[in-house]
Protein backbone atom coordinates (compact mmCIF):
# COMPACT_ATOMS: atom_id res chain seq x y z
CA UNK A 1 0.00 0.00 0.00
CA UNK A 2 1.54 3.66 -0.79
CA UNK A 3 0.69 6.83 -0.97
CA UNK A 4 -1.85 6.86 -3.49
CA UNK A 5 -4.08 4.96 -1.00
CA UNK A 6 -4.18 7.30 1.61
CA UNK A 7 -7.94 8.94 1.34
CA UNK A 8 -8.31 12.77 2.83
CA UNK A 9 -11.00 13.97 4.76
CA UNK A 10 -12.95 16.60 6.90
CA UNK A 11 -15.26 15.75 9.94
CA UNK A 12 -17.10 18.30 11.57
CA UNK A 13 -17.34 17.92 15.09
CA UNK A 14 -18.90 20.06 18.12
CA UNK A 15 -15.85 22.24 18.13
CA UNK A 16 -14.66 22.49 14.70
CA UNK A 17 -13.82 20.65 11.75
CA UNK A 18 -11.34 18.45 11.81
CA UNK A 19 -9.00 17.33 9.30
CA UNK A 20 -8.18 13.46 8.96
CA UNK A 21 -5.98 11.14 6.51
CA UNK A 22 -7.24 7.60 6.83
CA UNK A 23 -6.26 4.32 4.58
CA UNK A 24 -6.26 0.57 5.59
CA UNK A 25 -9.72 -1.10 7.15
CA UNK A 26 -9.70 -3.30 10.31
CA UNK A 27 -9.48 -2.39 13.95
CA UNK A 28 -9.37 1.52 14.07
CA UNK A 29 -6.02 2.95 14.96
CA UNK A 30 -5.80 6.81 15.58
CA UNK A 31 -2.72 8.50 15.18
CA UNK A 32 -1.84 11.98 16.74
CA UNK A 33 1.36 13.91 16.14
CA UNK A 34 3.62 16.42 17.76
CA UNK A 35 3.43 19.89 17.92
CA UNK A 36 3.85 21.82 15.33
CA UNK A 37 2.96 19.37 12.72
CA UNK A 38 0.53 17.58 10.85
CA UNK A 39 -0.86 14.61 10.03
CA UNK A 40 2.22 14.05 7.50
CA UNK A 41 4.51 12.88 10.23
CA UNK A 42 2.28 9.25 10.06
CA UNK A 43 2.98 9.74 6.41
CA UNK A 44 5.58 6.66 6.24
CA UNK A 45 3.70 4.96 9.26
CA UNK A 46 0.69 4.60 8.10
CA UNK A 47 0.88 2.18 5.42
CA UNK A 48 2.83 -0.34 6.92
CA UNK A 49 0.04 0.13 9.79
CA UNK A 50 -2.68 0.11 7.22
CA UNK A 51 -1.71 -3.81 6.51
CA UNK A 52 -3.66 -4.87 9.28
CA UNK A 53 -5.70 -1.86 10.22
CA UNK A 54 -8.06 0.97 9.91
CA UNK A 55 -5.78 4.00 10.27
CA UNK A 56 -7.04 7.41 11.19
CA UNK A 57 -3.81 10.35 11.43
CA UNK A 58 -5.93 13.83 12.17
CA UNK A 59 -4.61 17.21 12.42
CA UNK A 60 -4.67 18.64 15.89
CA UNK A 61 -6.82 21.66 16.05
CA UNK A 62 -5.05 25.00 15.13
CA UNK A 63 -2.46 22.28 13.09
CA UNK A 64 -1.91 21.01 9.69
CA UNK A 65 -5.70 21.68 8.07
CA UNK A 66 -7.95 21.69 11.28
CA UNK A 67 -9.46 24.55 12.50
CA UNK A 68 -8.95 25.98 15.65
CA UNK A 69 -11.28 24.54 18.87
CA UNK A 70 -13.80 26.89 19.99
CA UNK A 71 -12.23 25.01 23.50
CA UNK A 72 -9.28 27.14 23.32
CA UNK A 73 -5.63 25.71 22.96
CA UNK A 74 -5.34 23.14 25.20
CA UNK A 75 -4.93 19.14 26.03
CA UNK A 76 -8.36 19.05 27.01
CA UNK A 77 -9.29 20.53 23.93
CA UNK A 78 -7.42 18.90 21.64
CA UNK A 79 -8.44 15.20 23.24
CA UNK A 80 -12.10 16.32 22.43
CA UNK A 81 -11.51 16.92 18.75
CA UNK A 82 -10.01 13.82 18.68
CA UNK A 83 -13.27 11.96 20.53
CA UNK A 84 -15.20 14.62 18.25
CA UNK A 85 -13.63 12.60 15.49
CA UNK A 86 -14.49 9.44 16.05
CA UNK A 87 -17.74 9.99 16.83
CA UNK A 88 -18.24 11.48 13.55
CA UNK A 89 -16.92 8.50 11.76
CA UNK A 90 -18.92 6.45 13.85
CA UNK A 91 -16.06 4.47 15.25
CA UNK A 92 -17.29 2.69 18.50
CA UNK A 93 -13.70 1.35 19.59
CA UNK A 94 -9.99 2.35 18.81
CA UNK A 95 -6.20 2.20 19.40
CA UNK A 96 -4.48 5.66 20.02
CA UNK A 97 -1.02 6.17 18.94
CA UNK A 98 0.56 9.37 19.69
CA UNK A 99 4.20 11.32 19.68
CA UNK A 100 5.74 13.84 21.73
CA UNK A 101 1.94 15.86 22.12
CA UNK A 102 0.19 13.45 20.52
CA UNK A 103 1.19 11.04 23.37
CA UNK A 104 -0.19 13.56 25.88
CA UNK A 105 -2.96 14.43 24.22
CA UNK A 106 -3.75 10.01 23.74
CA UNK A 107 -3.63 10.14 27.60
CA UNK A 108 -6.33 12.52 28.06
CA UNK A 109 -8.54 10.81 24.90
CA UNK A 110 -7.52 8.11 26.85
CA UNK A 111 -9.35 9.32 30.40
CA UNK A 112 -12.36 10.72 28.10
CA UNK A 113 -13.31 7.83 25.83
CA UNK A 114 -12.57 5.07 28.86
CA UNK A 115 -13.69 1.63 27.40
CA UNK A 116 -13.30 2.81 24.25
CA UNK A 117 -10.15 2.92 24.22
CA UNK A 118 -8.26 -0.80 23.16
CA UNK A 119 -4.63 0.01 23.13
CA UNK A 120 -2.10 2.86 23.26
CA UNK A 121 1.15 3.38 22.04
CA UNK A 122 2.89 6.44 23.75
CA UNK A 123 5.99 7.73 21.57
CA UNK A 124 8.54 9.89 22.76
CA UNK A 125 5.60 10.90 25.45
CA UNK A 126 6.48 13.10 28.62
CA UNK A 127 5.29 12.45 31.97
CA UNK A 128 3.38 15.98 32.67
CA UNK A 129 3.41 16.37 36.96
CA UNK A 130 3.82 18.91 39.22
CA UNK A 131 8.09 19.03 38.33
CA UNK A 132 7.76 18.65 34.97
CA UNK A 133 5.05 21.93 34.55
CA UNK A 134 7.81 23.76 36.28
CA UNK A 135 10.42 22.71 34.42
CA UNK A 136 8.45 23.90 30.96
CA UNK A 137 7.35 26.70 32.92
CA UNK A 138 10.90 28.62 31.94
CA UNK A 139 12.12 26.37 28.68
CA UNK A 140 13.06 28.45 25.65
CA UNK A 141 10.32 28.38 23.11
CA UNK A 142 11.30 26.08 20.10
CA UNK A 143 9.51 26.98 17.63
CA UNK A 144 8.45 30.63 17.85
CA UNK A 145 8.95 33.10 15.59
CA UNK A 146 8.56 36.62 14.75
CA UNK A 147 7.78 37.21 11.31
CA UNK A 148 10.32 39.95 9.19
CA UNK A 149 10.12 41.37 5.95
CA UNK A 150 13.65 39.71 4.74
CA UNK A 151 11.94 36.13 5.32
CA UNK A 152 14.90 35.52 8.11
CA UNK A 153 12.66 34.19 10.40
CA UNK A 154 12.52 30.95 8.35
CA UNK A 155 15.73 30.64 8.62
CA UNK A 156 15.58 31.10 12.54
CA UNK A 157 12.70 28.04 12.87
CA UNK A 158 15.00 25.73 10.65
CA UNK A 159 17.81 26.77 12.62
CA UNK A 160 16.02 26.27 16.04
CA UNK A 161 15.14 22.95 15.20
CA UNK A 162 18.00 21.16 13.06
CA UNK A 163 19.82 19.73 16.31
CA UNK A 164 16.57 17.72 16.81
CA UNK A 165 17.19 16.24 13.39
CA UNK A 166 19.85 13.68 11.83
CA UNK A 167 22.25 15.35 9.67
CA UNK A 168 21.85 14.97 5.65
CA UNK A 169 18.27 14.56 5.79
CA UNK A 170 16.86 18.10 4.80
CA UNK A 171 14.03 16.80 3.85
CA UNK A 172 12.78 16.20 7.36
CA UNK A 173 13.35 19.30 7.84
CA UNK A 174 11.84 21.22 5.27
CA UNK A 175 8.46 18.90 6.12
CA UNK A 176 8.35 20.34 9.73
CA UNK A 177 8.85 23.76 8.11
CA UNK A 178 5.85 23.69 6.08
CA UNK A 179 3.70 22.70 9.48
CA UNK A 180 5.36 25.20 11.27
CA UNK A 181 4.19 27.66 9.08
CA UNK A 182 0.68 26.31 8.77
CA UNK A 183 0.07 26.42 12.12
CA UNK A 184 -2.21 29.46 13.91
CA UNK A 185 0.89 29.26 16.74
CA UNK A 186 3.52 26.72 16.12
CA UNK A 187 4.48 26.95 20.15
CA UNK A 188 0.57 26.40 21.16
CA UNK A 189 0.93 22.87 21.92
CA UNK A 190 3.97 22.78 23.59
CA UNK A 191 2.56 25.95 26.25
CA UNK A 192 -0.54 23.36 26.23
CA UNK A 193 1.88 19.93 27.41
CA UNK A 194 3.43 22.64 29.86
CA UNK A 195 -0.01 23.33 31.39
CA UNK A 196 -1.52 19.92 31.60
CA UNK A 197 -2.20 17.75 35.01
CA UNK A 198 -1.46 14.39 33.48
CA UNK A 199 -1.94 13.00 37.08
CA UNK A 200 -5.22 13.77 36.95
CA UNK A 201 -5.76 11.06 33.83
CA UNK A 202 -3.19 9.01 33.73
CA UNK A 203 -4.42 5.95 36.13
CA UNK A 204 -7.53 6.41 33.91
CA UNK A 205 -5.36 4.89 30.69
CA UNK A 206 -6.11 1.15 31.76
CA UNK A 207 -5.66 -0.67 28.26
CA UNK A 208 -2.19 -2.42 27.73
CA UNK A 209 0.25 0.55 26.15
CA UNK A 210 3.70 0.25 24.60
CA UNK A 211 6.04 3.54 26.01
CA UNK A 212 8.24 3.75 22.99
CA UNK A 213 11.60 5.68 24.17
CA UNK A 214 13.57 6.91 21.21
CA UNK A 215 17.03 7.31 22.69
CA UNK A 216 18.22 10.67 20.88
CA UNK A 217 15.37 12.67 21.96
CA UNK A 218 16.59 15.15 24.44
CA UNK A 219 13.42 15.79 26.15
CA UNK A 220 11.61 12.91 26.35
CA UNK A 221 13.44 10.11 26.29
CA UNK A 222 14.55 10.56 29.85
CA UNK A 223 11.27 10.72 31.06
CA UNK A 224 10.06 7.11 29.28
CA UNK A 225 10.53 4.78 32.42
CA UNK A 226 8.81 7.34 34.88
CA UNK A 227 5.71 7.34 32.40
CA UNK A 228 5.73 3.66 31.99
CA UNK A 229 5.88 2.98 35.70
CA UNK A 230 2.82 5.21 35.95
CA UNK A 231 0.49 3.26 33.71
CA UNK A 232 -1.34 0.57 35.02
CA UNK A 233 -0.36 -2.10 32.02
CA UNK A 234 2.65 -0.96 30.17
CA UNK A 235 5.83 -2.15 28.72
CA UNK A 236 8.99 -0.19 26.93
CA UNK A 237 10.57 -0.31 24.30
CA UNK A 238 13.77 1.75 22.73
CA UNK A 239 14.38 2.65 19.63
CA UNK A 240 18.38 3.43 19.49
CA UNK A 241 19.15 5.92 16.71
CA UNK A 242 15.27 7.38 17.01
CA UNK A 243 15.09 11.04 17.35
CA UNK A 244 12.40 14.02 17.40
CA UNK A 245 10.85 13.35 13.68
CA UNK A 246 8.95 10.05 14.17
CA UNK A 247 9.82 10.07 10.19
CA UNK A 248 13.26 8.85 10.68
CA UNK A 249 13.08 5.86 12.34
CA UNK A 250 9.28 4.77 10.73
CA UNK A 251 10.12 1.30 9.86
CA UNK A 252 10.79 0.28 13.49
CA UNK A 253 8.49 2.36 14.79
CA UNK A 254 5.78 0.96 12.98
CA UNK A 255 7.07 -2.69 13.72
CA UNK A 256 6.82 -2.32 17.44
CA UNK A 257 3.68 -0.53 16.93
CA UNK A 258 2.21 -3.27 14.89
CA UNK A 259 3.39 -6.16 16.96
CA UNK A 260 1.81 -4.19 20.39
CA UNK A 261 -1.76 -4.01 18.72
CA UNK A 262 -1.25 -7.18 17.12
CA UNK A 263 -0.90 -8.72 20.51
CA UNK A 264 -3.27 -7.08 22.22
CA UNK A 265 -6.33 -8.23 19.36
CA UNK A 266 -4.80 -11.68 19.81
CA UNK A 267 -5.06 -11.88 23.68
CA UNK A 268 -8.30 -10.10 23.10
CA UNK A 269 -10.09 -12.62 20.80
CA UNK A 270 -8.32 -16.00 22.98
């Protein structure tokens, strides 16, 4: 399956439309992505997913093609476009797979959707508590900009990010560029992680979840076996040369993604 079977779509849900990419047909799986960017970074994911099932990547709102939630900016908000989603599409049950925000946002869909919820994957995820908010509370922005006339601000975000990104592969790059500039507020979702309670949800994520660690993210990888340890069925996983863009490492990612849900419908159905 490539590219070409990838099918586009808009759902409109109580707080906006929201933009989705879906291919494959099986068990739902619903894919949610870092801050700033789109749906795109399942691009290379979601075929090898779409094998063995239905695979749902949306834009989070104020992202990629969604509109903004009249909710505001904010986990909460975000987790109820994504339950907005599926109950537009009428899907009754589903797997969440998320990275970096799209792991915290999975934990609140998570806490919101309950026994809807079949399996998890959290990807380069951070453990949100009391610390961690005050940690973010003073981190440098990473991807805000002020806009100039001479266009140098474009070459501030690519400079801001490229030590998040393997050297030689400009193309990563220039893909998390084109989000960046898509989005209403690039930083939103990262001021939205900082302000989050996941302690409030977290015991709430009860399915079996796979914490995949990629080993040269700065930020989250630490963090991995604290957020593991917190769930209340969870194993780990690393994924040695994997870094910020999920893109770069797909294959394997995918892999231990696949073999997780895989697992879990097999235990299910015994």
């Amino acid at each position: 399956m490539g590219i070409r079977s990838l099918q586009y779509g808009y759902a409109s849900t109580p707080h906006g439309q929201v933009h989705y990419v879906s291919a494959g047909q099986g068990p739902c799986v619903l894919c949610l992505h870092q801050t700033p960017r789109s749906w795109d970074e399942f691009r290379e994911v979601m075929p090898l997913l779409a094998e063995h099932f239905l695979v749902l990547a949306m834009d989070t709102p104020g992202m990629g093609g969604s509109a903004c939630s009249t909710l505001g900016a904010s986990i909460d908000a975000y987790a109820h476009a994504a339950v907005g989603l599926l109950d537009a599409l009428d899907v009754s049950s589903t797997a969440l797979v998320g990275h970096h925000t799209g792991g915290v946002i999975a934990v609140r869909a998570a806490a919101l959707l309950g026994s809807r919820v079949t399996a998890a994957v959290l990807s380069s995820t951070p453990y949100v508590d009391a610390e961690a908010r005050q940690a973010r509370a003073n981190r440098k922005a990473v991807d805000h900009y002020e806009e100039v006339a001479d266009g140098s601000h474009l070459q501030g975000l690519w400079n801001q990010r490229a030590a998040f990104y393997p050297p030689g592969r400009p193309d990563l790059q220039r893909r998390y560029l084109i989000d960046a500039l898509r989005a209403t507020d690039p930083e939103q979702g990262h001021r939205a992680v900082a302000a989050y309670r996941m302690e409030d949800d977290i015991g709430q994520l009860r399915a079996p979840t796979l914490v995949i660690a990629h080993a040269q993210d700065p930020y989250a990888a630490p963090e991995a076996p604290r957020l593991a340890s917190a769930l209340a069925d969870a194993q780990m996983v690393t994924i040695e040369d994997g870094m910020v863009p999920l893109e770069f490492t797909a294959p394997a990612f995918a892999a231990y993604t696949r073999d997780h849900l895989l697992g879990v419908d097999a235990a299910s159905a015994a």
